[in-house]
C-alpha atoms as a PDB file:
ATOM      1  CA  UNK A   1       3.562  -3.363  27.502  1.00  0.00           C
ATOM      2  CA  UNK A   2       5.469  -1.188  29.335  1.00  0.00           C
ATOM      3  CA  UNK A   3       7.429   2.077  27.637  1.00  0.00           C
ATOM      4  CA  UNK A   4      10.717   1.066  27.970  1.00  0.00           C
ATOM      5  CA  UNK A   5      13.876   2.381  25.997  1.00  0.00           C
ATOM      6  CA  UNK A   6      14.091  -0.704  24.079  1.00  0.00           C
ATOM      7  CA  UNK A   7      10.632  -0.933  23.164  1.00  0.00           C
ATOM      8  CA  UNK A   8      10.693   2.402  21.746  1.00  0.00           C
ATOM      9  CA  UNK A   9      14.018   1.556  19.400  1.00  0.00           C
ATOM     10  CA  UNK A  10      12.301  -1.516  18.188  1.00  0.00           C
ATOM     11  CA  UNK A  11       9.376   0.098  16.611  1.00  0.00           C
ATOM     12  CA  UNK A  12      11.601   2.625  14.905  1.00  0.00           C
ATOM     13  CA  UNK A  13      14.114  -0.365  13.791  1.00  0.00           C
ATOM     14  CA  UNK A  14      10.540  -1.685  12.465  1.00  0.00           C
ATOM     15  CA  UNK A  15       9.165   1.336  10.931  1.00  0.00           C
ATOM     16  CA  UNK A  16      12.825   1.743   8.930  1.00  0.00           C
ATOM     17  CA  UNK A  17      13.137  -1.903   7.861  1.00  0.00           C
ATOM     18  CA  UNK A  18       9.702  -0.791   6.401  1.00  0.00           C
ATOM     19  CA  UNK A  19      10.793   2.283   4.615  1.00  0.00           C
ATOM     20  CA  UNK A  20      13.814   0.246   3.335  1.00  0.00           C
ATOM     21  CA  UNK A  21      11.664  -2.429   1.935  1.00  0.00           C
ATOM     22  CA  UNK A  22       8.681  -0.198   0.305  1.00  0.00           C
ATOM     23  CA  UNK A  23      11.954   1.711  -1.389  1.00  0.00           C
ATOM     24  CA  UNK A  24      13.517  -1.555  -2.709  1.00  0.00           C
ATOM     25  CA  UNK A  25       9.972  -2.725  -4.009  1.00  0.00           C
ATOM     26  CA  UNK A  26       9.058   0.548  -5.638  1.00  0.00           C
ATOM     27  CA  UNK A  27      12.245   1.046  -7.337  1.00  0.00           C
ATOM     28  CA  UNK A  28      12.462  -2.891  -8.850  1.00  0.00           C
ATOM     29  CA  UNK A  29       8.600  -2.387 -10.542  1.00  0.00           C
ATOM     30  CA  UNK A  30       8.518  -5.697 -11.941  1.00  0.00           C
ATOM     31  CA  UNK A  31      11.362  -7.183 -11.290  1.00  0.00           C
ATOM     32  CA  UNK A  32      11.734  -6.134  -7.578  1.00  0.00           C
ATOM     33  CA  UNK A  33      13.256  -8.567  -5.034  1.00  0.00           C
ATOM     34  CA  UNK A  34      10.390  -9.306  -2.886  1.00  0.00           C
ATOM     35  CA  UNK A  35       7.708  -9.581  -5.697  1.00  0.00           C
ATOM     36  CA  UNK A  36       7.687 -13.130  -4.529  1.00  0.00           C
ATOM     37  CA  UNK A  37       6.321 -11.808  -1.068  1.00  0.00           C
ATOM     38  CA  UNK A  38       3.806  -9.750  -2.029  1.00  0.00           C
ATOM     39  CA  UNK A  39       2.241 -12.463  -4.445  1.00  0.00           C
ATOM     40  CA  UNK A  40       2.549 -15.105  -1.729  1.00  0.00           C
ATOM     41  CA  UNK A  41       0.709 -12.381   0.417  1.00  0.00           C
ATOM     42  CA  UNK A  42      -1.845 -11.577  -2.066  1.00  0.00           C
ATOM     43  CA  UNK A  43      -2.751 -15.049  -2.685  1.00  0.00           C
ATOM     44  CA  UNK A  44      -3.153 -15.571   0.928  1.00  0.00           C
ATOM     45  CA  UNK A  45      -4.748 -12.304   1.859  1.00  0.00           C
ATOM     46  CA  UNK A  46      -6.903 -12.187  -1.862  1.00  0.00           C
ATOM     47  CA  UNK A  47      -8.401 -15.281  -0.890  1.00  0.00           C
ATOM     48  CA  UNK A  48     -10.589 -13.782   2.153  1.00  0.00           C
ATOM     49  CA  UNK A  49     -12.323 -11.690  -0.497  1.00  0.00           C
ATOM     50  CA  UNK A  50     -13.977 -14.525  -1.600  1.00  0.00           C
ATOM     51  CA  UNK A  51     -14.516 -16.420   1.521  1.00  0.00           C
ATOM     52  CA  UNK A  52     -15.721 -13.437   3.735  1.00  0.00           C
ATOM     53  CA  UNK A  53     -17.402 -11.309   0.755  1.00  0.00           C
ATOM     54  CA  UNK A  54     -19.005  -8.263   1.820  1.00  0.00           C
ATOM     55  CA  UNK A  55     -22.709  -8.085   2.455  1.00  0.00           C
ATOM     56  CA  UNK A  56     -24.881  -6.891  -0.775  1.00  0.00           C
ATOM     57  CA  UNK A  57     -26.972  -4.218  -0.251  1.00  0.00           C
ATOM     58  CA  UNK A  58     -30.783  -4.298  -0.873  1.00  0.00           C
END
């Protein structure tokens, strides 16, 4: 991908958005707006854990 001027301001408008939405989840604790995300996420993302497991050691 080539440095352009564009693709510069989208990974800042990326990195904000993600600021802005670790704020909004750490200040709502249990009641935050996009506790409904991160459980969707962790039930897809928990799973692999169990599918993948990590190797035991002898």
């Amino acid at each position: 991908m080539r440095d352009t001027r564009e693709s510069r301001l989208l990974l800042v408008l990326l990195i904000a958005i993600a600021f802005a939405l670790i704020t909004v989840d750490i200040r709502g604790g249990q009641e935050s707006p996009v506790d409904g995300a991160r459980q969707a996420a962790a039930a897809v993302f928990g799973r692999s854990r169990t599918v993948w497991p990590p190797p035991s050691t002898p």
